[in-house]
C-alpha atoms as a PDB file:
ATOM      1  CA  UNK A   1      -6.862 -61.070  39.183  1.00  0.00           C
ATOM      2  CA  UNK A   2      -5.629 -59.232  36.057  1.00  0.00           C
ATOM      3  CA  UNK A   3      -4.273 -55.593  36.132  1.00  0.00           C
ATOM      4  CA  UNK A   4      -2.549 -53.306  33.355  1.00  0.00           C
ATOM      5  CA  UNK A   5       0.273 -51.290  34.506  1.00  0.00           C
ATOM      6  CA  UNK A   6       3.153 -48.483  32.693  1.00  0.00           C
ATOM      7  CA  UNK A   7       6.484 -48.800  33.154  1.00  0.00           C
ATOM      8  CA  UNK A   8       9.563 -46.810  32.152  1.00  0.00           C
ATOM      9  CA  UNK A   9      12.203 -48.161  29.352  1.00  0.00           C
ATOM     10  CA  UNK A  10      14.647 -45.309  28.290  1.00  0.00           C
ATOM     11  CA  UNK A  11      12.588 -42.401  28.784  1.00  0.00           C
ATOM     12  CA  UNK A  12       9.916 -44.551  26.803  1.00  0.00           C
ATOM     13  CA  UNK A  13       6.428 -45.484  28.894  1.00  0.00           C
ATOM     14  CA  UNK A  14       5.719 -49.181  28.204  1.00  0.00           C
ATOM     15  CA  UNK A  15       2.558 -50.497  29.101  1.00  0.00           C
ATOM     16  CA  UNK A  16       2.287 -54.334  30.762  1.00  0.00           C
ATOM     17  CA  UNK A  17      -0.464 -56.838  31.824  1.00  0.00           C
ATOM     18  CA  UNK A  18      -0.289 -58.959  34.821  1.00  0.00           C
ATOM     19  CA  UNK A  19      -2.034 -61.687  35.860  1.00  0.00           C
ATOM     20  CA  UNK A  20      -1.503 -62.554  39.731  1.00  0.00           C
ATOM     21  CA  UNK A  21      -0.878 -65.716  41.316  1.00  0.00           C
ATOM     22  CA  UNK A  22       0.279 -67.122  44.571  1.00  0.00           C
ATOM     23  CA  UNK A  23       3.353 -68.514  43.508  1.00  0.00           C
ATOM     24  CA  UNK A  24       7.106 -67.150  44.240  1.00  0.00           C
ATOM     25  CA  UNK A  25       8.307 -68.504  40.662  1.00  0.00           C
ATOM     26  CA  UNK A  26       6.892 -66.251  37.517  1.00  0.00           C
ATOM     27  CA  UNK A  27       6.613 -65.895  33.811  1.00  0.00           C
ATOM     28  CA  UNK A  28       7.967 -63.182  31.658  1.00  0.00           C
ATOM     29  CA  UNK A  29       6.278 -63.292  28.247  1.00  0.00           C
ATOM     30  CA  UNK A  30       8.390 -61.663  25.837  1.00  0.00           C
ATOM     31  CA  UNK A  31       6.582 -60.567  22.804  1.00  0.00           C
ATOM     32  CA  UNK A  32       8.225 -61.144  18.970  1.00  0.00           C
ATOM     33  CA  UNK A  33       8.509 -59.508  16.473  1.00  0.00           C
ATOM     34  CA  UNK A  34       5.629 -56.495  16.318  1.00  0.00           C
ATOM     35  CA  UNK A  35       2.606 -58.882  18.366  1.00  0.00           C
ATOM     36  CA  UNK A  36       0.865 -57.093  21.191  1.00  0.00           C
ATOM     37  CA  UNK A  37       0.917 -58.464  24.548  1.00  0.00           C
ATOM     38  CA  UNK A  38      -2.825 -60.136  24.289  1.00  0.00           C
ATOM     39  CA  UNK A  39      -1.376 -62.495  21.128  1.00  0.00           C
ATOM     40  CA  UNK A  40      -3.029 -63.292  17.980  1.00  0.00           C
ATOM     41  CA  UNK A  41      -6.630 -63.615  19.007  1.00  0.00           C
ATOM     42  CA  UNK A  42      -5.730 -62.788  22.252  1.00  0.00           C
ATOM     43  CA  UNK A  43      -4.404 -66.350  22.866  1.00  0.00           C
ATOM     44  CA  UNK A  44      -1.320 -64.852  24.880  1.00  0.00           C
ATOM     45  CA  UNK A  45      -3.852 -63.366  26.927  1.00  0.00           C
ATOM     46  CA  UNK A  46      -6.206 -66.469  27.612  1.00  0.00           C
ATOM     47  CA  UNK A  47      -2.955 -68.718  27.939  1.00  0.00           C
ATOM     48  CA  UNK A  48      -1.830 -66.138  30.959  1.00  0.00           C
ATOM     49  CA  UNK A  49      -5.286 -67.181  32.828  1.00  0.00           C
ATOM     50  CA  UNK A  50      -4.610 -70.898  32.853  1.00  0.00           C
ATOM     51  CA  UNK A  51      -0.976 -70.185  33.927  1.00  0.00           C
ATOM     52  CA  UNK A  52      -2.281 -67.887  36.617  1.00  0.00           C
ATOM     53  CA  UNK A  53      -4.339 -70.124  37.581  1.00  0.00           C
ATOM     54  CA  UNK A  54      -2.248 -72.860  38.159  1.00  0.00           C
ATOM     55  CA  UNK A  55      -0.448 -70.992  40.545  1.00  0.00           C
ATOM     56  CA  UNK A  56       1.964 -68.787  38.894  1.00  0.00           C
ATOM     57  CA  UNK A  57       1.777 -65.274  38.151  1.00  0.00           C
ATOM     58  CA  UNK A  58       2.627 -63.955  34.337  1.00  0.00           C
ATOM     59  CA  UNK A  59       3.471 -60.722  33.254  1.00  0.00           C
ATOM     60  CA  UNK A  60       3.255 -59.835  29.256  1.00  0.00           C
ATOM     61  CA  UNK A  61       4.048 -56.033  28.298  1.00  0.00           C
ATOM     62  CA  UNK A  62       4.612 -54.291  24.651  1.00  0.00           C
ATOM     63  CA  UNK A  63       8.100 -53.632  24.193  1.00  0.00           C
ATOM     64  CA  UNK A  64       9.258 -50.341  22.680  1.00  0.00           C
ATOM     65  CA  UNK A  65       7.076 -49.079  19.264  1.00  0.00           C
ATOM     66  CA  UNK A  66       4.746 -52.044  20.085  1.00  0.00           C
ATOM     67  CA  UNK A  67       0.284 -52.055  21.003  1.00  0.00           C
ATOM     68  CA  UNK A  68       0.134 -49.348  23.651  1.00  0.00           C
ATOM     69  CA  UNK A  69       4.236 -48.587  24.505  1.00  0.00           C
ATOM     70  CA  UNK A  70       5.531 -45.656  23.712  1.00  0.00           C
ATOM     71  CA  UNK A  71       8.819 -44.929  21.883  1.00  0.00           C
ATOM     72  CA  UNK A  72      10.498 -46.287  18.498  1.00  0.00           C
ATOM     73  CA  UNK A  73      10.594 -50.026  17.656  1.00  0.00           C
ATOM     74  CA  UNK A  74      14.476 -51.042  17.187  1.00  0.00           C
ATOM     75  CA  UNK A  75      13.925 -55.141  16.612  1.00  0.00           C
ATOM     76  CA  UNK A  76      14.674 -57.890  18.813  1.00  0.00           C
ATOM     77  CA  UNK A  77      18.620 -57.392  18.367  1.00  0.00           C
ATOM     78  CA  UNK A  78      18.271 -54.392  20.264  1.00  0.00           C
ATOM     79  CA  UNK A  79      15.433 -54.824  23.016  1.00  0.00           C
ATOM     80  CA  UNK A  80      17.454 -55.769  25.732  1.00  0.00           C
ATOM     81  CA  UNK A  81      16.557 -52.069  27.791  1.00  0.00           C
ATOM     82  CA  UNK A  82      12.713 -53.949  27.127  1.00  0.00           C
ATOM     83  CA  UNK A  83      13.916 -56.976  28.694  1.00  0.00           C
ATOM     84  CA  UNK A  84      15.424 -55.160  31.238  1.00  0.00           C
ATOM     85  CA  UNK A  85      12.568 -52.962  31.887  1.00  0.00           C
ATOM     86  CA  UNK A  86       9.753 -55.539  31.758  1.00  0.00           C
ATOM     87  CA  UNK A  87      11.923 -57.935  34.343  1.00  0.00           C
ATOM     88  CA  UNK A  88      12.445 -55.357  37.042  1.00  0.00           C
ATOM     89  CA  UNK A  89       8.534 -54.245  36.937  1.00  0.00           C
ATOM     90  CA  UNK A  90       7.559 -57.662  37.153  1.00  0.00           C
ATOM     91  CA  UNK A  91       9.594 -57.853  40.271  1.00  0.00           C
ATOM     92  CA  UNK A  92       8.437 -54.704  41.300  1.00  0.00           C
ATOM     93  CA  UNK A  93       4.679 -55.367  41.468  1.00  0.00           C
ATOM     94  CA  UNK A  94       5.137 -59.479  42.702  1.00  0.00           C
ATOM     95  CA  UNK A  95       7.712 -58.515  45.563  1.00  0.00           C
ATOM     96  CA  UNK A  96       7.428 -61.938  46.655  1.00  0.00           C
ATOM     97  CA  UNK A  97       8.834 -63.946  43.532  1.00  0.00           C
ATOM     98  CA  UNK A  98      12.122 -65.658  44.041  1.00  0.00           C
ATOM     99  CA  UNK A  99      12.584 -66.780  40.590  1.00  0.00           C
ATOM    100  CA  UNK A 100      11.495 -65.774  37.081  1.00  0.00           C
ATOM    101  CA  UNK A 101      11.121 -68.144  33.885  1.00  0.00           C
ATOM    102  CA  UNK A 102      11.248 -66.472  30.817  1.00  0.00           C
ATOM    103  CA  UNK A 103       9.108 -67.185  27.507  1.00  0.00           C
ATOM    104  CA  UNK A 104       9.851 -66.131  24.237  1.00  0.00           C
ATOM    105  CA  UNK A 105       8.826 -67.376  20.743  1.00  0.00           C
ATOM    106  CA  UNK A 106      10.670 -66.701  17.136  1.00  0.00           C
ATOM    107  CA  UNK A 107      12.710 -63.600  17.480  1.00  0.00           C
ATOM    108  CA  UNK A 108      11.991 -63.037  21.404  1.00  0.00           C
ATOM    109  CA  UNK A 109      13.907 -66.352  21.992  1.00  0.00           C
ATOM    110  CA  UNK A 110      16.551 -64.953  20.251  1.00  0.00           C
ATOM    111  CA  UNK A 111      16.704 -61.550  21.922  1.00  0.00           C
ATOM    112  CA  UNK A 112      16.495 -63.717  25.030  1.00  0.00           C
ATOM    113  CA  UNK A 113      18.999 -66.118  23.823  1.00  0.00           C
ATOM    114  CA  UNK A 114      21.245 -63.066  22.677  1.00  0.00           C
ATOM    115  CA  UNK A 115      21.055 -61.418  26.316  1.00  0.00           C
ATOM    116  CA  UNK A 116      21.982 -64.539  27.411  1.00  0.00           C
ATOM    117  CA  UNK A 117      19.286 -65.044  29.796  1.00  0.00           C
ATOM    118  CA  UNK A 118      20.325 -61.908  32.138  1.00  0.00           C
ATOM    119  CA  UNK A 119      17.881 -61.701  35.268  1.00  0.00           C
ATOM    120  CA  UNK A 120      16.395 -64.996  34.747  1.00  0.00           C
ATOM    121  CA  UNK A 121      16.271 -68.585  36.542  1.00  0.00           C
ATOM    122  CA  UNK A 122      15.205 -70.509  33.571  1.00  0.00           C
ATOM    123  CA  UNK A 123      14.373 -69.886  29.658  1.00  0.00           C
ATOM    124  CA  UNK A 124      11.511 -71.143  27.470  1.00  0.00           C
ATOM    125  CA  UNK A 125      12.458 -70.569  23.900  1.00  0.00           C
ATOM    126  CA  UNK A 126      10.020 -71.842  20.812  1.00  0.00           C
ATOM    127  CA  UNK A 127      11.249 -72.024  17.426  1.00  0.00           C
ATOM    128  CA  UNK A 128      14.287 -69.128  17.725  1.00  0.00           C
ATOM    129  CA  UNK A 129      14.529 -66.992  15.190  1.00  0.00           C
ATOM    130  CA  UNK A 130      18.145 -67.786  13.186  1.00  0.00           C
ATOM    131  CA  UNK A 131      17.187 -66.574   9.116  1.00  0.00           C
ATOM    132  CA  UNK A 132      19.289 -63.336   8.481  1.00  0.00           C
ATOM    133  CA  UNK A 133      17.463 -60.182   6.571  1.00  0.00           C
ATOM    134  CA  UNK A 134      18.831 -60.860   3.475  1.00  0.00           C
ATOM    135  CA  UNK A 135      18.119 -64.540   3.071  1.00  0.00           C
ATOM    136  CA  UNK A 136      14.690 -65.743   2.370  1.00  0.00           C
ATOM    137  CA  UNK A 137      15.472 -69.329   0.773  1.00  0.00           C
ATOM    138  CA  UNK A 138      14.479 -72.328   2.509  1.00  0.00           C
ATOM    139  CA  UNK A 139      16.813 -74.765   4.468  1.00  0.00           C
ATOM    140  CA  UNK A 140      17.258 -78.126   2.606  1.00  0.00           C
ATOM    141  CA  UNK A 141      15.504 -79.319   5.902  1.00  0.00           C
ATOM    142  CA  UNK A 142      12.657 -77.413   5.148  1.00  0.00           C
ATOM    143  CA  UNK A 143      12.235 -77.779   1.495  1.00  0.00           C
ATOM    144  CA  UNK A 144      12.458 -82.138   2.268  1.00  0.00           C
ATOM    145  CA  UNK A 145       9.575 -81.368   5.082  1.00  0.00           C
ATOM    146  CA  UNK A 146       7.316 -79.514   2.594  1.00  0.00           C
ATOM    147  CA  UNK A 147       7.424 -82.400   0.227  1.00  0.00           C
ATOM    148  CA  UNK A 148       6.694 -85.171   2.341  1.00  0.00           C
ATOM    149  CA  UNK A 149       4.192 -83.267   3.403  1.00  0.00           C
ATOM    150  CA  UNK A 150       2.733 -82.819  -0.052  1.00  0.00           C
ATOM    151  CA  UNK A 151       3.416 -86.403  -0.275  1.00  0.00           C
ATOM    152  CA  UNK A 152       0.838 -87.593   1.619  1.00  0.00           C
ATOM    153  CA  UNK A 153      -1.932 -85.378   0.370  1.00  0.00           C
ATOM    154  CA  UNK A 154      -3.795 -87.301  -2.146  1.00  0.00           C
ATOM    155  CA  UNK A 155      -4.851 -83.598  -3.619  1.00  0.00           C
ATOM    156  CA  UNK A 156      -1.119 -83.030  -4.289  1.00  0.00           C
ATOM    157  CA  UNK A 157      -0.767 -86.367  -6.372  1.00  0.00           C
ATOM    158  CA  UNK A 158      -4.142 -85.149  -8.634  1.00  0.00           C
ATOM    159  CA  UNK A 159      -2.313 -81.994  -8.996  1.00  0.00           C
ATOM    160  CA  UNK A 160       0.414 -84.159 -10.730  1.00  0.00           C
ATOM    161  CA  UNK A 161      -1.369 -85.831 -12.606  1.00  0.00           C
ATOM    162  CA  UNK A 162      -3.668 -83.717 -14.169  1.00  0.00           C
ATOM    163  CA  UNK A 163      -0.168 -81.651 -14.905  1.00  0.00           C
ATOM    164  CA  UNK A 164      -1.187 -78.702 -12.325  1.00  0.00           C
ATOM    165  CA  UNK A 165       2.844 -78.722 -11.104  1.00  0.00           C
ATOM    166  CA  UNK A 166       5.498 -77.179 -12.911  1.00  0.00           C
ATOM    167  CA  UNK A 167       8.152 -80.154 -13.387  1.00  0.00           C
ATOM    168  CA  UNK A 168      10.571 -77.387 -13.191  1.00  0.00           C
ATOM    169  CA  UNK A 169      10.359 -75.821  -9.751  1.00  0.00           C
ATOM    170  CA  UNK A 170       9.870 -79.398  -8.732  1.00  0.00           C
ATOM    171  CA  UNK A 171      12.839 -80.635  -9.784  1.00  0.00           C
ATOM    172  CA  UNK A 172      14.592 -76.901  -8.446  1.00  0.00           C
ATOM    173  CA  UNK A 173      13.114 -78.066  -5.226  1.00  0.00           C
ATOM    174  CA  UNK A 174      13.733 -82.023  -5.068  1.00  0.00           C
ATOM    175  CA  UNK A 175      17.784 -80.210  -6.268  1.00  0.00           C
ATOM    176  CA  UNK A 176      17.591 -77.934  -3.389  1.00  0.00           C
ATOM    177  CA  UNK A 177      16.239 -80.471  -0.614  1.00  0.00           C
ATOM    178  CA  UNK A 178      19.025 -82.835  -1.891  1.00  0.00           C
ATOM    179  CA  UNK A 179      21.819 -79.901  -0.951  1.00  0.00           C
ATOM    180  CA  UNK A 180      23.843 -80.045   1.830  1.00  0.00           C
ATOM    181  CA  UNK A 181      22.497 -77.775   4.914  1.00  0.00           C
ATOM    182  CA  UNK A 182      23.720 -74.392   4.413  1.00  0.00           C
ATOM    183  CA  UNK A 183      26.573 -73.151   7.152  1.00  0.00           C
ATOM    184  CA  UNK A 184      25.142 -71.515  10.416  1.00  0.00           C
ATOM    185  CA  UNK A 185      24.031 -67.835  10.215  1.00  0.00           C
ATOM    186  CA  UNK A 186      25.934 -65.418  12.149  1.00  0.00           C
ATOM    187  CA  UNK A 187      22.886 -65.039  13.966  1.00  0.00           C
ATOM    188  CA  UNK A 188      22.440 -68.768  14.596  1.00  0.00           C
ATOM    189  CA  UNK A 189      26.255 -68.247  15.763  1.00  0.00           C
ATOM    190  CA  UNK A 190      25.130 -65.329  18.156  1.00  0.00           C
ATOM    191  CA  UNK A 191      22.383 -66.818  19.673  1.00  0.00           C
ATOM    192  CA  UNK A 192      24.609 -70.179  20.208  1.00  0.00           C
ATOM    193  CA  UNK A 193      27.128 -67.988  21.804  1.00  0.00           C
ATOM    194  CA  UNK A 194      24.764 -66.315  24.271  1.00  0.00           C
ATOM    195  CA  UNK A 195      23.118 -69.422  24.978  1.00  0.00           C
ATOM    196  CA  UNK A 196      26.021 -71.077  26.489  1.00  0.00           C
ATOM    197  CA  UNK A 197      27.066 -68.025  28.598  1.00  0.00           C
ATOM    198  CA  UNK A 198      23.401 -68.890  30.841  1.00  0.00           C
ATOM    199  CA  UNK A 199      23.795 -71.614  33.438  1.00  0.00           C
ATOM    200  CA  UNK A 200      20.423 -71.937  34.074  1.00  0.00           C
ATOM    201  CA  UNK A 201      17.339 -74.743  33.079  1.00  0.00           C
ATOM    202  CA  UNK A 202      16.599 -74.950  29.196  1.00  0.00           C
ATOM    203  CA  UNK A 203      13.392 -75.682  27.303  1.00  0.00           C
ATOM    204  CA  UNK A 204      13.504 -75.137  23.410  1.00  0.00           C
ATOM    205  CA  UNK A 205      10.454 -75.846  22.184  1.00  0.00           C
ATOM    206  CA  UNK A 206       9.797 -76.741  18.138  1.00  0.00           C
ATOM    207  CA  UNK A 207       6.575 -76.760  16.209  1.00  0.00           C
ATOM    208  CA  UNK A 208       7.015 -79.648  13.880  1.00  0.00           C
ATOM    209  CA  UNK A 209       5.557 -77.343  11.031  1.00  0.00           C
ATOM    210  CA  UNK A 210       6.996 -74.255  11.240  1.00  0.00           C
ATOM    211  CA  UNK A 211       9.637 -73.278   9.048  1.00  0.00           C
ATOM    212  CA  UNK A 212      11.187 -70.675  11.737  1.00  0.00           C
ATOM    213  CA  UNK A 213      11.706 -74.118  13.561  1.00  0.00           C
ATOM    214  CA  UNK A 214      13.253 -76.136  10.624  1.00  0.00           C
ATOM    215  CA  UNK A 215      15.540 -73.518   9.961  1.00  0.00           C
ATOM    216  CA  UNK A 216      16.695 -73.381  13.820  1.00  0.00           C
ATOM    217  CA  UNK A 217      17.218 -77.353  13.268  1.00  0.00           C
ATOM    218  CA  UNK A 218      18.914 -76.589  10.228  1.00  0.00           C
ATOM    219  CA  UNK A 219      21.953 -74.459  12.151  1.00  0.00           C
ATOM    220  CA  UNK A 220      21.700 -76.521  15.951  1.00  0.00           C
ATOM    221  CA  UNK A 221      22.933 -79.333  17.090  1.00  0.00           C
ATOM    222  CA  UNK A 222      19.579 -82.115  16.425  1.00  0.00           C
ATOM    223  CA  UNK A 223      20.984 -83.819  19.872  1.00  0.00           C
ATOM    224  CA  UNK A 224      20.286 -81.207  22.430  1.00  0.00           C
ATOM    225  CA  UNK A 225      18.858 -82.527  24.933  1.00  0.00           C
ATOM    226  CA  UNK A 226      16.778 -79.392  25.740  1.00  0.00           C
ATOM    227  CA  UNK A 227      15.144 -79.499  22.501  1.00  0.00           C
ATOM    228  CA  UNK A 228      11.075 -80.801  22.646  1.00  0.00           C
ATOM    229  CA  UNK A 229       9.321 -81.466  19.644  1.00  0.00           C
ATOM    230  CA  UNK A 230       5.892 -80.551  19.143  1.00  0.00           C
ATOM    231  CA  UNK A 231       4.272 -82.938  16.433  1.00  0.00           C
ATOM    232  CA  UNK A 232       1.818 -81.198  13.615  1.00  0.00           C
ATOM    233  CA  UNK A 233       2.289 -77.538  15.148  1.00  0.00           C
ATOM    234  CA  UNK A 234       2.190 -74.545  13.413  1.00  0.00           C
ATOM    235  CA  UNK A 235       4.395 -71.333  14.605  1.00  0.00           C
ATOM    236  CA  UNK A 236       2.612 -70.582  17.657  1.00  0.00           C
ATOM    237  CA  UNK A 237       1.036 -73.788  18.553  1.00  0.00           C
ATOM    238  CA  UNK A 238      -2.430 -73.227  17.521  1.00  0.00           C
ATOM    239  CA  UNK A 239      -3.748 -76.423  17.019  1.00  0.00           C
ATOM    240  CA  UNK A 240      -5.627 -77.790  19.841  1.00  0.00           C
ATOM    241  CA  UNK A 241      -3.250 -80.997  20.596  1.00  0.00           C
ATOM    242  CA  UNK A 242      -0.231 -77.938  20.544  1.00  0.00           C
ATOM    243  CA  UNK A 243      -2.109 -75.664  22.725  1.00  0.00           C
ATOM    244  CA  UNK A 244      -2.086 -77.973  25.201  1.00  0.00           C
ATOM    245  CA  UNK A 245       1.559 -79.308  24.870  1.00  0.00           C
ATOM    246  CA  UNK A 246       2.540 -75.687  24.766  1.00  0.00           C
ATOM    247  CA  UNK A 247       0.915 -75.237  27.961  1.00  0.00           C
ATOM    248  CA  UNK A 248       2.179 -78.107  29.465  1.00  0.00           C
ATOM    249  CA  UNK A 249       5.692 -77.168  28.927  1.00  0.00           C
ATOM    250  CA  UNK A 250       5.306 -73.478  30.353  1.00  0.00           C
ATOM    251  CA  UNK A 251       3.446 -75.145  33.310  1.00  0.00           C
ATOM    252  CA  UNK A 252       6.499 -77.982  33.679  1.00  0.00           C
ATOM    253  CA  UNK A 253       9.271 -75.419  33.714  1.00  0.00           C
ATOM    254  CA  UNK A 254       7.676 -72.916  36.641  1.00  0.00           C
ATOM    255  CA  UNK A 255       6.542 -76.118  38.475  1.00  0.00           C
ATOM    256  CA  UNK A 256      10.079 -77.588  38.114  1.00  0.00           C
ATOM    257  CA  UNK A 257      11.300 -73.926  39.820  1.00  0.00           C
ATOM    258  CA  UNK A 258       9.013 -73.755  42.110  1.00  0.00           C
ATOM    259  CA  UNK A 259      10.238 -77.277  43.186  1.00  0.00           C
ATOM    260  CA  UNK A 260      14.116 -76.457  42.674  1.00  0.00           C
ATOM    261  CA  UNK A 261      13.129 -73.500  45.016  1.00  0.00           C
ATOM    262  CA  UNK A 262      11.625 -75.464  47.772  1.00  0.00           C
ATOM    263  CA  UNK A 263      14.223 -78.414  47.715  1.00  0.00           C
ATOM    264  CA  UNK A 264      17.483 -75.679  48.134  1.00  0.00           C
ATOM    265  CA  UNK A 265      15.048 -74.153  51.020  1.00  0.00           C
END
C-alpha cells in the first residue's frame, strides 16, 4: 500500500511517499541534489515497490525547495533539519520500526555522511559526492578510465585514424591521467570525518562508470572494506544488470537488520 503524506521541516511543509511493509527495519531514501522523490523516470518510485514488497517499508520525501516541499533549497551541506524531519515522520507513521537504514546517492550520501549517520542503524551510500564548486577537472583516475574505455571501442580507433582527434587534448589528457591523484577535498575530508564518528553497518556502493564515483576513489582509501563495486554502471544504476545489483544491496542491508534485530532479541 502506497500513501503520500506532509510533514513539517522549519516552518517549511515537506511532502513524503510511503510505501508500507510488514517489517520493523525501514528505508529512508534521501533524495540528491534537486531529484524528486519518484526518481528519474520514476525509478525511485518503482524500486520502493520491490523493496516494499520484500518486506520492508520505504519512505522517500522532497527535501526543502524540492517537487512538491515547500520552502527554499539550501544544498545537501545544509539539509540536515530534512534529514531530521523526514526520519522522525517515517517513525511517526511506521510506529512499529525498530531500526532505520538509510539510502542516499551522490550528494545525499554526503549530507548523510556529513550528519554522520544521526538517527540511523545502518547507511547505504552510492558514489558520495566529494568534487568542490570550484573544481570541475577530472581525477587522474577518471581521465585513465575514460581512455581505456575509448580503448576498446573500435569507433574510437577510426576516429584516429581518419585524424577525427585532436593530438593535442590527447596528449593534455594521456599528461593529466599520468599525474599524481590530486590531495583530498575538504569535502572528501568532511565526509571522512563524519563517517568515522557513526558506529553503525556500512555499504558504499560505486558505479564502475560514473565519474562522481571515480572521483570518491580518487580521495578514499581503495581498501575499505565497505566499498562494493558495481561493474559497467552508470550514476544511478540504470542498466539492467545494475538495477538489480542495486537492489540487491538495499535488500541485503535491511535483511541483514532485520536479522541483527532478531538475533539481539
Amino acid at each position: 500500500m502506497r500513501r503520500h503524506l506532509s510533514f513539517v521541516c522549519e516552518r517549511a511543509k515537506l511532502v513524503g511517499t510511503l510505501d508500507e511493509a510488514p517489517g520493523s527495519t525501514g528505508l529512508l531514501w534521501i533524495g540528491g541534489a534537486n531529484e524528486i522523490r519518484s526518481g528519474a523516470f520514476a525509478g525511485q518510485a518503482q524500486l520502493a515497490v520491490r523493496i516494499a514488497d520484500a518486506g520492508f517499508p520505504v519512505f522517500r520525501f522532497d527535501r526543502r525547495g524540492v517537487g512538491d516541499s515547500e520552502g527554499d533549497n539550501l544544498g545537501f551541506r545544509d539539509s540536515a533539519p530534512d534529514i531530521a524531519a523526514g526520519l522522525a515522520a517515517f517513525r511517526a507513521e511506521c510506529p512499529a520500526l525498530t531500526r532505520v537504514v538509510a539510502f542516499g546517492n551522490c550528494d545525499a550520501a554526503s549530507a548523510l555522511m556529513l550528519v554522520s549517520g544521526e538517527g540511523f542503524d545502518a547507511l547505504v551510500l552510492a558514489n558520495p559526492w566529494t568534487i568542490e564548486a570550484d573544481d570541475d577537472t577530472p581525477p587522474p583516475a577518471a581521465i585513465r578510465a575514460r581512455y581505456a574505455s575509448k580503448l576498446k571501442d573500435p569507433r574510437e580507433w577510426l576516429r584516429l585514424t581518419r585524424g577525427q582527434v585532436s593530438l593535442a587534448k590527447l596528449a593534455k589528457g594521456v599528461a593529466r591521467a599520468a599525474g599524481p591523484a590530486p590531495a583530498p577535498s575538504s569535502l572528501a575530508q568532511q565526509i571522512k570525518a563524519g563517517l568515522d564518528g557513526f558506529n553503525g553497518p556500512v555499504r558504499v556502493l560505486l558505479a564502475e562508470r560514473d565519474r562522481t564515483a571515480q572521483a570518491f576513489l580518487a580521495s578514499w582509501d581503495n581498501a575499505d572494506p565497505r566499498l562494493a563495486h558495481c561493474p559497467n554502471a552508470s550514476h544511478a544504476f540504470v542498466e539492467s544488470d545494475a538495477r538489480e545489483w542495486f537492489f540487491e544491496q538495499l535488500v541485503g542491508a535491511l535483511a541483514d537488520e532485520q536479522a541483527g534485530q532478531l538475533d539481539v532479541g
